[in-house]
Structures are given as structure tokens and as C-alpha cells.
PDBML (XML) file of the C-alpha atoms, coordinates in Angstrom:
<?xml version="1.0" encoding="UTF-8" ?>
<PDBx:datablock datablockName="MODEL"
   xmlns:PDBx="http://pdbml.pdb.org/schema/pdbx-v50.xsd"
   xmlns:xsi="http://www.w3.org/2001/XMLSchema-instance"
   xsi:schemaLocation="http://pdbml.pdb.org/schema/pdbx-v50.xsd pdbx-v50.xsd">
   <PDBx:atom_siteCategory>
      <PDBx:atom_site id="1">
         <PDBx:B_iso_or_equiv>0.00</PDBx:B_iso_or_equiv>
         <PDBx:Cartn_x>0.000</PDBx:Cartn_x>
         <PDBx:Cartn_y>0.000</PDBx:Cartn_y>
         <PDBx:Cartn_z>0.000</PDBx:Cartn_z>
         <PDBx:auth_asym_id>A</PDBx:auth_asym_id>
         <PDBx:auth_atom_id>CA</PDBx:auth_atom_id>
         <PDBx:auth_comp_id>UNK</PDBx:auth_comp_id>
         <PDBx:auth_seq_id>1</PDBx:auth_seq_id>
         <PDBx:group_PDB>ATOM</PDBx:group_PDB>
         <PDBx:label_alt_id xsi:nil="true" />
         <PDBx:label_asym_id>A</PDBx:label_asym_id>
         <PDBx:label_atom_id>CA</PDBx:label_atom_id>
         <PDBx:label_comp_id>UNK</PDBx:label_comp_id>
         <PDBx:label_entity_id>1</PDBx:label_entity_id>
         <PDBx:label_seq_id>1</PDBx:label_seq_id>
         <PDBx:occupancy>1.00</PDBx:occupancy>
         <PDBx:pdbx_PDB_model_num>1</PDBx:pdbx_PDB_model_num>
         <PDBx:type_symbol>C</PDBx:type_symbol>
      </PDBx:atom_site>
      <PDBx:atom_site id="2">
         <PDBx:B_iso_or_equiv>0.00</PDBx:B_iso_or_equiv>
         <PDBx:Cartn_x>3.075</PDBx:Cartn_x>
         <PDBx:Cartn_y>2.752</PDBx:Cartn_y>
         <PDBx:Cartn_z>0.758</PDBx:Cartn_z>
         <PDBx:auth_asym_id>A</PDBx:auth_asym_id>
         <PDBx:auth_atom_id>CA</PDBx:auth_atom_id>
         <PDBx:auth_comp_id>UNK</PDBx:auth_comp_id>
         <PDBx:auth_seq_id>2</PDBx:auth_seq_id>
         <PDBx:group_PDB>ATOM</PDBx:group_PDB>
         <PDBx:label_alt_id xsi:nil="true" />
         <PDBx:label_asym_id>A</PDBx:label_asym_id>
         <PDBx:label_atom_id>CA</PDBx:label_atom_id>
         <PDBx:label_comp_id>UNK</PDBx:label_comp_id>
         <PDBx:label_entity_id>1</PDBx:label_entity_id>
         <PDBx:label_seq_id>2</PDBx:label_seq_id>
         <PDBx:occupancy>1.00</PDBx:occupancy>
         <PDBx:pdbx_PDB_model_num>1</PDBx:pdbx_PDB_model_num>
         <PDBx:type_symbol>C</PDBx:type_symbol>
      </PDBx:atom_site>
      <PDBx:atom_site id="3">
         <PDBx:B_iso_or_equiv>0.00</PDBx:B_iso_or_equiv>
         <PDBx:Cartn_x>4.432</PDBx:Cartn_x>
         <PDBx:Cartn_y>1.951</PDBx:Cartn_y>
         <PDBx:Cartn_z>-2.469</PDBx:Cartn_z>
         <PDBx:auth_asym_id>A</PDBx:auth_asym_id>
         <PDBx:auth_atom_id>CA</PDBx:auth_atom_id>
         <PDBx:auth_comp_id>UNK</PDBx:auth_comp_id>
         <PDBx:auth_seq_id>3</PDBx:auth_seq_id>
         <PDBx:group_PDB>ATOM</PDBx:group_PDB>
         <PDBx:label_alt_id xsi:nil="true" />
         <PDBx:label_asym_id>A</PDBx:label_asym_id>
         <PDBx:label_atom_id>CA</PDBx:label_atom_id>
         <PDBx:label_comp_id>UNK</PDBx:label_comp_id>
         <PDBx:label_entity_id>1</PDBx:label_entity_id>
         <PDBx:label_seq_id>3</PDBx:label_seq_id>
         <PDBx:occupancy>1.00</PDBx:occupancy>
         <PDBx:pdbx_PDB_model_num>1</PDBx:pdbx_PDB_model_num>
         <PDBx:type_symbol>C</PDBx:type_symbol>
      </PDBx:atom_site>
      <PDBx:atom_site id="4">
         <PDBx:B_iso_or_equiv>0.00</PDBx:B_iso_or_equiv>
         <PDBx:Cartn_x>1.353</PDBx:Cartn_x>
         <PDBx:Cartn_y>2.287</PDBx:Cartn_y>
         <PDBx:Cartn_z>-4.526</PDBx:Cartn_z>
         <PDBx:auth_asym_id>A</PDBx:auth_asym_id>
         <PDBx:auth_atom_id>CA</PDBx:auth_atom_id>
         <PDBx:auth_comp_id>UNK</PDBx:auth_comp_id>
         <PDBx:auth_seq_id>4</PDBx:auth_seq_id>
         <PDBx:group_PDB>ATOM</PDBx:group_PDB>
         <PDBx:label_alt_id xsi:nil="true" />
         <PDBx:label_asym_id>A</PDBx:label_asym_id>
         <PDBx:label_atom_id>CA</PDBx:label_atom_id>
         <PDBx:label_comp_id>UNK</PDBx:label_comp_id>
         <PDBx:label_entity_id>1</PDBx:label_entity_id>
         <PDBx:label_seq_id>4</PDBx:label_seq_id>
         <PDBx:occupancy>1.00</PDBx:occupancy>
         <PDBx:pdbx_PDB_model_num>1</PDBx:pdbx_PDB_model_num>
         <PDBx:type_symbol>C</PDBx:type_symbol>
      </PDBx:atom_site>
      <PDBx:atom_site id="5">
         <PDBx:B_iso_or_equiv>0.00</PDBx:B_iso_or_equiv>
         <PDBx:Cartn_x>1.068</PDBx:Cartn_x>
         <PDBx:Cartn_y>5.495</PDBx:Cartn_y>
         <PDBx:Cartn_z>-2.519</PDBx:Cartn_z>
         <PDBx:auth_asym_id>A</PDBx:auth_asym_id>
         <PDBx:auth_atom_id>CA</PDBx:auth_atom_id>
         <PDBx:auth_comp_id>UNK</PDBx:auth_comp_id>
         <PDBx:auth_seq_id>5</PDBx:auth_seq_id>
         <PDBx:group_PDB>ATOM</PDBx:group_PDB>
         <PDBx:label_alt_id xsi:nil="true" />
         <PDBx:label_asym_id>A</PDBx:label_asym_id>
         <PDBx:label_atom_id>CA</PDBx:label_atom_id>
         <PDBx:label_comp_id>UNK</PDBx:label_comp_id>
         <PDBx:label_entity_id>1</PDBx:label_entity_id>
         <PDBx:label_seq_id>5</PDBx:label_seq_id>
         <PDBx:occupancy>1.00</PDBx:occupancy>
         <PDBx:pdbx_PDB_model_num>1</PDBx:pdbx_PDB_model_num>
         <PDBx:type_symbol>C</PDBx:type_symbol>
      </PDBx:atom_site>
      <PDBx:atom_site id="6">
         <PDBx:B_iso_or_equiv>0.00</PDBx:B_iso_or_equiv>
         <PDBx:Cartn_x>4.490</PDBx:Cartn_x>
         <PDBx:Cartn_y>6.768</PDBx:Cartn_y>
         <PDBx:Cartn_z>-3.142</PDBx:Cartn_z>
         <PDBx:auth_asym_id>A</PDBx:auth_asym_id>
         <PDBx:auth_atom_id>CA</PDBx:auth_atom_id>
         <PDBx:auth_comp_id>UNK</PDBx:auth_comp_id>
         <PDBx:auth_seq_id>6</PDBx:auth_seq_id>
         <PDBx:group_PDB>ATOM</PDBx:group_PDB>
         <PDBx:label_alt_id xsi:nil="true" />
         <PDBx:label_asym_id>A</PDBx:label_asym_id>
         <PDBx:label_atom_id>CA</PDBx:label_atom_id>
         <PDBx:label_comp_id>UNK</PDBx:label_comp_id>
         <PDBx:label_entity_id>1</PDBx:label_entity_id>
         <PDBx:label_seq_id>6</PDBx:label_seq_id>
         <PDBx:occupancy>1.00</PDBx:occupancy>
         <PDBx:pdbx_PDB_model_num>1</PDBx:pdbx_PDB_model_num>
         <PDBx:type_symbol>C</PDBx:type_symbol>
      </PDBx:atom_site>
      <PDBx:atom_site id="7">
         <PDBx:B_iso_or_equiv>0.00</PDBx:B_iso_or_equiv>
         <PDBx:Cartn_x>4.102</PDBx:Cartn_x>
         <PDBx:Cartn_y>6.030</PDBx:Cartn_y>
         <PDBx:Cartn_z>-6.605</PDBx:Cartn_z>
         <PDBx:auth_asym_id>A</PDBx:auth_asym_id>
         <PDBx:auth_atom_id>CA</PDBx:auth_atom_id>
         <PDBx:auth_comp_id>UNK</PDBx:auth_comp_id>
         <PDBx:auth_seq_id>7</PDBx:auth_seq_id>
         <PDBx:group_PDB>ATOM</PDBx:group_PDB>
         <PDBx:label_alt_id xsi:nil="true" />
         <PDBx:label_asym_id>A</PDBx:label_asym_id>
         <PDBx:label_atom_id>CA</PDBx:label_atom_id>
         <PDBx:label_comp_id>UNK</PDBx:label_comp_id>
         <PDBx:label_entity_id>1</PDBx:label_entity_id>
         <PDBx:label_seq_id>7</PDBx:label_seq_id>
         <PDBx:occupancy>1.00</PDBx:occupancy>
         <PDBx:pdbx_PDB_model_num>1</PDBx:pdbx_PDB_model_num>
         <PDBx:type_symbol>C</PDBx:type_symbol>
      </PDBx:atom_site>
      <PDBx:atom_site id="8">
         <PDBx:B_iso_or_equiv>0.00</PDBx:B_iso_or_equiv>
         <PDBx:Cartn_x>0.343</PDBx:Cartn_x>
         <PDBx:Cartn_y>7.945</PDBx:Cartn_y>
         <PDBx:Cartn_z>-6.710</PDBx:Cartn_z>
         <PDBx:auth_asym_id>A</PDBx:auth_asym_id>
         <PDBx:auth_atom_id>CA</PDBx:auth_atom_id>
         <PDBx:auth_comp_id>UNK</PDBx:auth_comp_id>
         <PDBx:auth_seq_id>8</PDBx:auth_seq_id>
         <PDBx:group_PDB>ATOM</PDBx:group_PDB>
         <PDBx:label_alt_id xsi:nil="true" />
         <PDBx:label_asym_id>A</PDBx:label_asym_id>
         <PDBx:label_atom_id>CA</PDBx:label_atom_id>
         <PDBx:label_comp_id>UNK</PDBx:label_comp_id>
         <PDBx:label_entity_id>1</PDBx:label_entity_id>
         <PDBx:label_seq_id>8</PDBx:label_seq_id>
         <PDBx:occupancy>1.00</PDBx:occupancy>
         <PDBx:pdbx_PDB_model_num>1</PDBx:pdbx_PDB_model_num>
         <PDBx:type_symbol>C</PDBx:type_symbol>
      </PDBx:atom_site>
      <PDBx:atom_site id="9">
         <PDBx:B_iso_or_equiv>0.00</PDBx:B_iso_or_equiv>
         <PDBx:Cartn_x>2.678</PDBx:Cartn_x>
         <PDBx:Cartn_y>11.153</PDBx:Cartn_y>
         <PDBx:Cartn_z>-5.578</PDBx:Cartn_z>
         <PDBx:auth_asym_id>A</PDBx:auth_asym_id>
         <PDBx:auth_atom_id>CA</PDBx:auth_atom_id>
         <PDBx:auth_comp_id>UNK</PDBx:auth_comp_id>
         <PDBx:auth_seq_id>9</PDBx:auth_seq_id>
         <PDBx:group_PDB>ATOM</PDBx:group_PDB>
         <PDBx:label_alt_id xsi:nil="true" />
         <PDBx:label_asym_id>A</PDBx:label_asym_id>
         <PDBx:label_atom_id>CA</PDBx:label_atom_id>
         <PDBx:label_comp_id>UNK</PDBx:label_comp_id>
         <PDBx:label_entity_id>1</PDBx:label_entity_id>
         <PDBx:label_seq_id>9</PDBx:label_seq_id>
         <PDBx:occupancy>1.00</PDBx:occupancy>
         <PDBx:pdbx_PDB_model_num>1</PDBx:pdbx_PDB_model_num>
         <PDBx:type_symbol>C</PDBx:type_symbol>
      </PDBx:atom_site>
      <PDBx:atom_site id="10">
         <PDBx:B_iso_or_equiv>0.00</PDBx:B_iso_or_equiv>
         <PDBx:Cartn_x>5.229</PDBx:Cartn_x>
         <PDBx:Cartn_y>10.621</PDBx:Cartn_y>
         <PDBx:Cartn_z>-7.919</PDBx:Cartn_z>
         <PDBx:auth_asym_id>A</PDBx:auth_asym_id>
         <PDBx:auth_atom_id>CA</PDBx:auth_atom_id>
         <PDBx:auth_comp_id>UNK</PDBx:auth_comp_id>
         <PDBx:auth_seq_id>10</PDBx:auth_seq_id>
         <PDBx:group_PDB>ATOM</PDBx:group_PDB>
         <PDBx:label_alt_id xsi:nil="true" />
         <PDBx:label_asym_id>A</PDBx:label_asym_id>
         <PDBx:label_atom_id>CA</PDBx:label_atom_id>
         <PDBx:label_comp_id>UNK</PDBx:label_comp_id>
         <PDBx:label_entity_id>1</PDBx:label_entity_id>
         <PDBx:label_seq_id>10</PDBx:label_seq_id>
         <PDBx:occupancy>1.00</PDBx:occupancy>
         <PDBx:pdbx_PDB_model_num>1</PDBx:pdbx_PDB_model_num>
         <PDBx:type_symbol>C</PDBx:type_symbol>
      </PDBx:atom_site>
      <PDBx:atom_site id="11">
         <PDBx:B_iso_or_equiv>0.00</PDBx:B_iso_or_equiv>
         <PDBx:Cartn_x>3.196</PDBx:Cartn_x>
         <PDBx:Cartn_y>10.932</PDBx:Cartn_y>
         <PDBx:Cartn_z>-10.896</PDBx:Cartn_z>
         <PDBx:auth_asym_id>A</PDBx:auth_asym_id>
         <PDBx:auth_atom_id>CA</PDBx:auth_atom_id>
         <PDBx:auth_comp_id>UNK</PDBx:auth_comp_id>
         <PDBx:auth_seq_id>11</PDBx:auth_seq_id>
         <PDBx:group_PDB>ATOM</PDBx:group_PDB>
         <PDBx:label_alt_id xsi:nil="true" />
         <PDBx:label_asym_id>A</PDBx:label_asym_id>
         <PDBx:label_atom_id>CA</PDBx:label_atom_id>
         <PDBx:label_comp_id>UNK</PDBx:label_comp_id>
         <PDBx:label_entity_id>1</PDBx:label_entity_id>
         <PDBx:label_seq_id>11</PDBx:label_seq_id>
         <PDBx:occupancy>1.00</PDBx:occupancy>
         <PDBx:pdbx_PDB_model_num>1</PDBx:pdbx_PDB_model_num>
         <PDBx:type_symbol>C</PDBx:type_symbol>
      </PDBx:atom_site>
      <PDBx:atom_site id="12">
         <PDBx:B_iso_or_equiv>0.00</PDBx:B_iso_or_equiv>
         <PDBx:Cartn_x>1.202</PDBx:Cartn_x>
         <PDBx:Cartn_y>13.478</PDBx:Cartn_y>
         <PDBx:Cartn_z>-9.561</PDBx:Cartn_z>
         <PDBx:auth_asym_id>A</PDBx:auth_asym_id>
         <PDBx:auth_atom_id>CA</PDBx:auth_atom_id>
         <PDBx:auth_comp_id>UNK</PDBx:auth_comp_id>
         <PDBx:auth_seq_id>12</PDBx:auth_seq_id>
         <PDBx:group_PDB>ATOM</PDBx:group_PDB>
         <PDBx:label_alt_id xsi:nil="true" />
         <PDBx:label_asym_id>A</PDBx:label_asym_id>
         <PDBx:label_atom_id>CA</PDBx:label_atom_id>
         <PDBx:label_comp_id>UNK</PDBx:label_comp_id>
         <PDBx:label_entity_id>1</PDBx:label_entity_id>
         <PDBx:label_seq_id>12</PDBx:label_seq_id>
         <PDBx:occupancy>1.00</PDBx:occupancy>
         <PDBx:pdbx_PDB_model_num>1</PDBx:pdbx_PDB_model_num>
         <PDBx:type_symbol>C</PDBx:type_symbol>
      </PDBx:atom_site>
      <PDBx:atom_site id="13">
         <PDBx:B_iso_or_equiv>0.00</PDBx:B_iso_or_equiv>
         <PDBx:Cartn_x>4.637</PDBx:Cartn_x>
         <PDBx:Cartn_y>15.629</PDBx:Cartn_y>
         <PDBx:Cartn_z>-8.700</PDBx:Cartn_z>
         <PDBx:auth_asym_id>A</PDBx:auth_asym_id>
         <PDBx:auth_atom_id>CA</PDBx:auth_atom_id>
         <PDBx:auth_comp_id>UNK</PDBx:auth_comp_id>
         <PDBx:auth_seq_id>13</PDBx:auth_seq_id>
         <PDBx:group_PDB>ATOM</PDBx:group_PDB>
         <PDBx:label_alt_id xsi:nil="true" />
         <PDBx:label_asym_id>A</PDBx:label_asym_id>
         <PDBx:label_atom_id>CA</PDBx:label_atom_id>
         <PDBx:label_comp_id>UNK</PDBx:label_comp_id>
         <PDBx:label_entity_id>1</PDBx:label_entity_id>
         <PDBx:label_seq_id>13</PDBx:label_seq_id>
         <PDBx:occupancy>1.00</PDBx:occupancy>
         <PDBx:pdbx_PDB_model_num>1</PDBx:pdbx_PDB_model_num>
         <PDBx:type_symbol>C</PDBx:type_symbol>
      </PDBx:atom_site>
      <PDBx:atom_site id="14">
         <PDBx:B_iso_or_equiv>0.00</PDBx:B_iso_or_equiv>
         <PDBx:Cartn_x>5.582</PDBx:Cartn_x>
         <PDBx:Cartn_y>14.706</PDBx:Cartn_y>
         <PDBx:Cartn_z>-12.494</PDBx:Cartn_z>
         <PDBx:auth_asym_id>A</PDBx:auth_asym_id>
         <PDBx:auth_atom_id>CA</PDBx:auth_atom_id>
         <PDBx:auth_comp_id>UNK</PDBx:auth_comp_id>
         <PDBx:auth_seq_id>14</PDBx:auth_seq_id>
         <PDBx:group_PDB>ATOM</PDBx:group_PDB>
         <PDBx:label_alt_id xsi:nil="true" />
         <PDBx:label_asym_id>A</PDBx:label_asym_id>
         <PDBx:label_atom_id>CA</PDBx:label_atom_id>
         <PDBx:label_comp_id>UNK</PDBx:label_comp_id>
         <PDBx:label_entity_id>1</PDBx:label_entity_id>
         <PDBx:label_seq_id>14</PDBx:label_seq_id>
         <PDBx:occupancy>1.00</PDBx:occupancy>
         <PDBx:pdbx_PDB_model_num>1</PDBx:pdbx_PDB_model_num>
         <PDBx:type_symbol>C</PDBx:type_symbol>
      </PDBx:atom_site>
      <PDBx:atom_site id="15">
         <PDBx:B_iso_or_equiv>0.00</PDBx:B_iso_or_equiv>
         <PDBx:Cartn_x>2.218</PDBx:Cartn_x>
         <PDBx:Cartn_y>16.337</PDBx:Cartn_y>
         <PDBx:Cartn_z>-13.469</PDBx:Cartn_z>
         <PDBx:auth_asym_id>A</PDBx:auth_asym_id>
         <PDBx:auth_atom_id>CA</PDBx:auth_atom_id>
         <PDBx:auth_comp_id>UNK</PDBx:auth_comp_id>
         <PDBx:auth_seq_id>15</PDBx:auth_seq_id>
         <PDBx:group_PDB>ATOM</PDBx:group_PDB>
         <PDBx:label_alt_id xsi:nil="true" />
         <PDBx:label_asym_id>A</PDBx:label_asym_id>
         <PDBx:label_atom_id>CA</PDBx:label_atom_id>
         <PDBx:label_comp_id>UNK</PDBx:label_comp_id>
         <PDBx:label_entity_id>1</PDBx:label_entity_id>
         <PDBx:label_seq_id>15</PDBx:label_seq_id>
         <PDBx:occupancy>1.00</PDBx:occupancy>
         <PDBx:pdbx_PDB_model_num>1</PDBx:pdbx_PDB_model_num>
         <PDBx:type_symbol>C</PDBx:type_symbol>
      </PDBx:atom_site>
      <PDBx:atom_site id="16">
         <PDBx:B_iso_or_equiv>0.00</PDBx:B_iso_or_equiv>
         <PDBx:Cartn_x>2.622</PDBx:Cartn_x>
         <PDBx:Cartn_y>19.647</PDBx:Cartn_y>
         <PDBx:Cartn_z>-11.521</PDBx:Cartn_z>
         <PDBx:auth_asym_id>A</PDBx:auth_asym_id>
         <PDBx:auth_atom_id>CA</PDBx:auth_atom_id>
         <PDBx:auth_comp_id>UNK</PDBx:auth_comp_id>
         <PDBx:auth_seq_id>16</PDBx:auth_seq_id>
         <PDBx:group_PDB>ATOM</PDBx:group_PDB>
         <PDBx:label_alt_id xsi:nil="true" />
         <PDBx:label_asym_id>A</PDBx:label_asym_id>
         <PDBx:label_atom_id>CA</PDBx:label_atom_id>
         <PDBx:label_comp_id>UNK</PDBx:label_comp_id>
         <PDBx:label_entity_id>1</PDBx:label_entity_id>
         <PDBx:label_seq_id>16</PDBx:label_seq_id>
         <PDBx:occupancy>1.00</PDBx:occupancy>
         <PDBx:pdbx_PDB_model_num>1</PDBx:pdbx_PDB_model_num>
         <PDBx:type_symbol>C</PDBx:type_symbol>
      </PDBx:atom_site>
      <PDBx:atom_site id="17">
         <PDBx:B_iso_or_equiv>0.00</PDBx:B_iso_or_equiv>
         <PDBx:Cartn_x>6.172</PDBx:Cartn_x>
         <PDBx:Cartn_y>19.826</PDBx:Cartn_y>
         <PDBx:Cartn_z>-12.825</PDBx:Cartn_z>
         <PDBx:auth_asym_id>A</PDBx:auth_asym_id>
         <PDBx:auth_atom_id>CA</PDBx:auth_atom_id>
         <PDBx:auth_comp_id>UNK</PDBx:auth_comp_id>
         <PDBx:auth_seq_id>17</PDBx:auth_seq_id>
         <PDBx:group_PDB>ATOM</PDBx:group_PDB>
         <PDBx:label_alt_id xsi:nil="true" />
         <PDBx:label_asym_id>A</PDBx:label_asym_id>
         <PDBx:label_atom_id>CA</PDBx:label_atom_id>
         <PDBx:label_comp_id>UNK</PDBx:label_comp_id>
         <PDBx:label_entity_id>1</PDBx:label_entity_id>
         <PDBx:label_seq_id>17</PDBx:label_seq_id>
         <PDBx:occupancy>1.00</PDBx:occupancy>
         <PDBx:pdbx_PDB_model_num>1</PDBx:pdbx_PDB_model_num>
         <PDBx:type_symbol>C</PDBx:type_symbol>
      </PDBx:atom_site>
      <PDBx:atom_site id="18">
         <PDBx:B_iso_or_equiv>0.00</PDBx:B_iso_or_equiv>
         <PDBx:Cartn_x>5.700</PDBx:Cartn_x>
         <PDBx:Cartn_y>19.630</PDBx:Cartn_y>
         <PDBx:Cartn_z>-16.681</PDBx:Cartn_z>
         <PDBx:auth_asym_id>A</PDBx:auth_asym_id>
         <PDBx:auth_atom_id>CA</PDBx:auth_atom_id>
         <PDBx:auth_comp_id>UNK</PDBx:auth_comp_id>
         <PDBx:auth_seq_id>18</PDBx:auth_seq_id>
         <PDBx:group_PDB>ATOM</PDBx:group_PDB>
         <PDBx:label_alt_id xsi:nil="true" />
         <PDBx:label_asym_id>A</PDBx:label_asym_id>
         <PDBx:label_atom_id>CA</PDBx:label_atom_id>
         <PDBx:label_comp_id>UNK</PDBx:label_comp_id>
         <PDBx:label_entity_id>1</PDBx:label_entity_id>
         <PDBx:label_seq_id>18</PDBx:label_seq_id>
         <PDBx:occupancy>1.00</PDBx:occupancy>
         <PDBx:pdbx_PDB_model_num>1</PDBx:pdbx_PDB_model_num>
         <PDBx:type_symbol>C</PDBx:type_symbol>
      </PDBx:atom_site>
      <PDBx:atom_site id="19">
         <PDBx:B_iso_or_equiv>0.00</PDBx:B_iso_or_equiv>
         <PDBx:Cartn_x>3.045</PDBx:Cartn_x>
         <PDBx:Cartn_y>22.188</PDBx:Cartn_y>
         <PDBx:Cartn_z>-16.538</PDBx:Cartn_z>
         <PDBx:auth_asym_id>A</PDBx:auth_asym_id>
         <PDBx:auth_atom_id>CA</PDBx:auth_atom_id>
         <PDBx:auth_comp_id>UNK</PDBx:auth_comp_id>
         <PDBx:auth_seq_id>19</PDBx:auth_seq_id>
         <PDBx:group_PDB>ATOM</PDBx:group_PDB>
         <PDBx:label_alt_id xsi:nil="true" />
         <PDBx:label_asym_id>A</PDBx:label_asym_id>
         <PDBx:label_atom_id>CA</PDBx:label_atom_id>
         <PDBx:label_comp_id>UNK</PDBx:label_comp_id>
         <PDBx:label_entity_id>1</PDBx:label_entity_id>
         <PDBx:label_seq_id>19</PDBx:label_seq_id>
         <PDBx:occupancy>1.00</PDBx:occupancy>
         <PDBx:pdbx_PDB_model_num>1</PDBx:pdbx_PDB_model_num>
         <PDBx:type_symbol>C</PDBx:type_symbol>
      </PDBx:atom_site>
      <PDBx:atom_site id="20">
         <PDBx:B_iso_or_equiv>0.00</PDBx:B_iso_or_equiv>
         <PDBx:Cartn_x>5.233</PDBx:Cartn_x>
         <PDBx:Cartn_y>24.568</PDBx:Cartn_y>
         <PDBx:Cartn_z>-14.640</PDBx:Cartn_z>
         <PDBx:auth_asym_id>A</PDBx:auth_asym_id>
         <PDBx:auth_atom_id>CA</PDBx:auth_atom_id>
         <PDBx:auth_comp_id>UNK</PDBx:auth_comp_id>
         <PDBx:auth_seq_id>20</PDBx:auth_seq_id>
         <PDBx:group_PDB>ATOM</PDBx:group_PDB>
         <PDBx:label_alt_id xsi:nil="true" />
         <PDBx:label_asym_id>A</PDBx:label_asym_id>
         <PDBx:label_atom_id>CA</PDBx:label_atom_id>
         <PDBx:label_comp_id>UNK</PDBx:label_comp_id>
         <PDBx:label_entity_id>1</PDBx:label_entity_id>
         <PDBx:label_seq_id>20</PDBx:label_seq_id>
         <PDBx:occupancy>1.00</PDBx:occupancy>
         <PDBx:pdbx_PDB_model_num>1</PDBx:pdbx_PDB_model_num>
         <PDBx:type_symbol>C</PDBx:type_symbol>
      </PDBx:atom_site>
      <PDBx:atom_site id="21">
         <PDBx:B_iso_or_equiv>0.00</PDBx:B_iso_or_equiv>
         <PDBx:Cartn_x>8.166</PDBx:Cartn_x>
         <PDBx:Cartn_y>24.097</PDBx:Cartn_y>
         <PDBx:Cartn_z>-17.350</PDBx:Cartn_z>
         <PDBx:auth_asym_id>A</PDBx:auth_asym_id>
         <PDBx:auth_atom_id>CA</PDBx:auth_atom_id>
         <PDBx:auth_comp_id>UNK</PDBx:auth_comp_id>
         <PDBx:auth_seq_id>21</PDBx:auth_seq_id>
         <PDBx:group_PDB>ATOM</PDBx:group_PDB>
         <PDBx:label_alt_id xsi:nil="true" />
         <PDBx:label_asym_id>A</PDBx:label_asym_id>
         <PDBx:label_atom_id>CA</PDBx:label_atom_id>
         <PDBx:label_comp_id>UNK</PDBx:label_comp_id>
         <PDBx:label_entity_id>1</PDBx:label_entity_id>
         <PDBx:label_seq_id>21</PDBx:label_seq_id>
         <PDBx:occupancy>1.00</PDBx:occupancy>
         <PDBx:pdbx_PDB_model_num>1</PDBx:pdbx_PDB_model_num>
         <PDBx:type_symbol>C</PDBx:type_symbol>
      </PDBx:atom_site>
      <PDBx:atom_site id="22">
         <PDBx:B_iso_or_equiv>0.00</PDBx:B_iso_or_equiv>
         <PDBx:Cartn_x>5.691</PDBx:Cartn_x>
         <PDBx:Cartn_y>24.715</PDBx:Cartn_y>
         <PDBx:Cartn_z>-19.927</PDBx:Cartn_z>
         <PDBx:auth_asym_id>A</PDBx:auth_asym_id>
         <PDBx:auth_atom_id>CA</PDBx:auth_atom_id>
         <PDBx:auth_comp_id>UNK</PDBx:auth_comp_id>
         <PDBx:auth_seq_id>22</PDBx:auth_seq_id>
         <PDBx:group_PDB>ATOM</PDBx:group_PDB>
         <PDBx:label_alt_id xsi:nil="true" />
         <PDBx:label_asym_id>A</PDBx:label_asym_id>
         <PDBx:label_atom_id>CA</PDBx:label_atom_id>
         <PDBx:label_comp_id>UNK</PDBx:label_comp_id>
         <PDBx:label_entity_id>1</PDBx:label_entity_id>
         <PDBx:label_seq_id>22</PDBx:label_seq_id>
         <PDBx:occupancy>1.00</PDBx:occupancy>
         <PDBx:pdbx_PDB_model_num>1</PDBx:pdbx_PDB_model_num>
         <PDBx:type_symbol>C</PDBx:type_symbol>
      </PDBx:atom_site>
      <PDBx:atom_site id="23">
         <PDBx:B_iso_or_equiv>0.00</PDBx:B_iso_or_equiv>
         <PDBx:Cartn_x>4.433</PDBx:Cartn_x>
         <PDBx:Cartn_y>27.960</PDBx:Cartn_y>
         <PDBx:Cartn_z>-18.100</PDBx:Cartn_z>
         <PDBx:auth_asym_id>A</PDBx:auth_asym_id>
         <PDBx:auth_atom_id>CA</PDBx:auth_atom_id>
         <PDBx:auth_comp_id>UNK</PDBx:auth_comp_id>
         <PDBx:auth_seq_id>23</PDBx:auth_seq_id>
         <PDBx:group_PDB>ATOM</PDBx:group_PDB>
         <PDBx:label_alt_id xsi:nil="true" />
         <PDBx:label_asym_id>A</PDBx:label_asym_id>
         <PDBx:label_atom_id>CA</PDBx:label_atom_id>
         <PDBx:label_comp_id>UNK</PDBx:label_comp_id>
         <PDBx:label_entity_id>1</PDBx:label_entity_id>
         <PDBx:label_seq_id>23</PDBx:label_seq_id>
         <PDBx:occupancy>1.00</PDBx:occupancy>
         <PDBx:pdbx_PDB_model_num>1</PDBx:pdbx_PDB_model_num>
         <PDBx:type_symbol>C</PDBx:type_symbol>
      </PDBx:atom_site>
      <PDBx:atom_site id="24">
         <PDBx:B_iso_or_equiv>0.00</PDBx:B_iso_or_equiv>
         <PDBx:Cartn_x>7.726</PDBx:Cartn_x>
         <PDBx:Cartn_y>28.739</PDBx:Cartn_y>
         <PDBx:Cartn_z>-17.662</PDBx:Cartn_z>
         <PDBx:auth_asym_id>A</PDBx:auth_asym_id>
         <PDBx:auth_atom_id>CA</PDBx:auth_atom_id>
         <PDBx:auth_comp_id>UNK</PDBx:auth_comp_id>
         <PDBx:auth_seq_id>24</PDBx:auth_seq_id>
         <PDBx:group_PDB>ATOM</PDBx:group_PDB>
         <PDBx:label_alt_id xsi:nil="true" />
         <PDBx:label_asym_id>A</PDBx:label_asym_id>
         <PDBx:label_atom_id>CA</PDBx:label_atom_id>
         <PDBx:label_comp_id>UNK</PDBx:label_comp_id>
         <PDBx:label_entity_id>1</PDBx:label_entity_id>
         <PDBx:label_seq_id>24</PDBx:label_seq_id>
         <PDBx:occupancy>1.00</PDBx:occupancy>
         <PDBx:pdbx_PDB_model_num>1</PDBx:pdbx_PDB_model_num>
         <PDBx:type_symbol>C</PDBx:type_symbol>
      </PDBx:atom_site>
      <PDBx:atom_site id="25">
         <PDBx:B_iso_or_equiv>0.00</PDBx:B_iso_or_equiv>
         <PDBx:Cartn_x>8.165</PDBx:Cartn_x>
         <PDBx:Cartn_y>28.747</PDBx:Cartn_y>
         <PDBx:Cartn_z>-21.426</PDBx:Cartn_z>
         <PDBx:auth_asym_id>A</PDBx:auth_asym_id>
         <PDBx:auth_atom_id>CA</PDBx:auth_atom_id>
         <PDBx:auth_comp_id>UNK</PDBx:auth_comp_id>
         <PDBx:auth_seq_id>25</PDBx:auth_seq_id>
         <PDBx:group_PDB>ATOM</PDBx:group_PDB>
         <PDBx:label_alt_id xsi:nil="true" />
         <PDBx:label_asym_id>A</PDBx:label_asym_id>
         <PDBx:label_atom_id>CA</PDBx:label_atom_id>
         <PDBx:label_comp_id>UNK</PDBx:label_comp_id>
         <PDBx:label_entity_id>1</PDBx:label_entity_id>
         <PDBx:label_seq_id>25</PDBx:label_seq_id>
         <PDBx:occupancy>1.00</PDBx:occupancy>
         <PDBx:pdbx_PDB_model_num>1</PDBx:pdbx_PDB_model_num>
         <PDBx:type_symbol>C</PDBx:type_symbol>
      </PDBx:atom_site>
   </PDBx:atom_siteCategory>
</PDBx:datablock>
């Protein structure tokens, strides 16, 4: 269950990043 969890965030950190690099462009 912690894994599937700390995966859940990972992806979801992933997420927030790419759209700030594209705002950031």
C-alpha cells in the first residue's frame, strides 16, 4: 500500500512539474 502510494505522488509531482516548465516557457 506505501508503495502504490508513493508512486500515486510521484506521478502526480511529475504532473505539476511539466506544466510549470511549460508555463515557464
Amino acid at each position: 500500500m506505501n508503495q502504490r502510494t508513493h508512486q500515486i505522488q510521484e506521478i502526480r509531482a511529475d504532473m505539476a512539474a511539466g506544466g510549470d516548465c511549460l508555463q515557464r516557457l
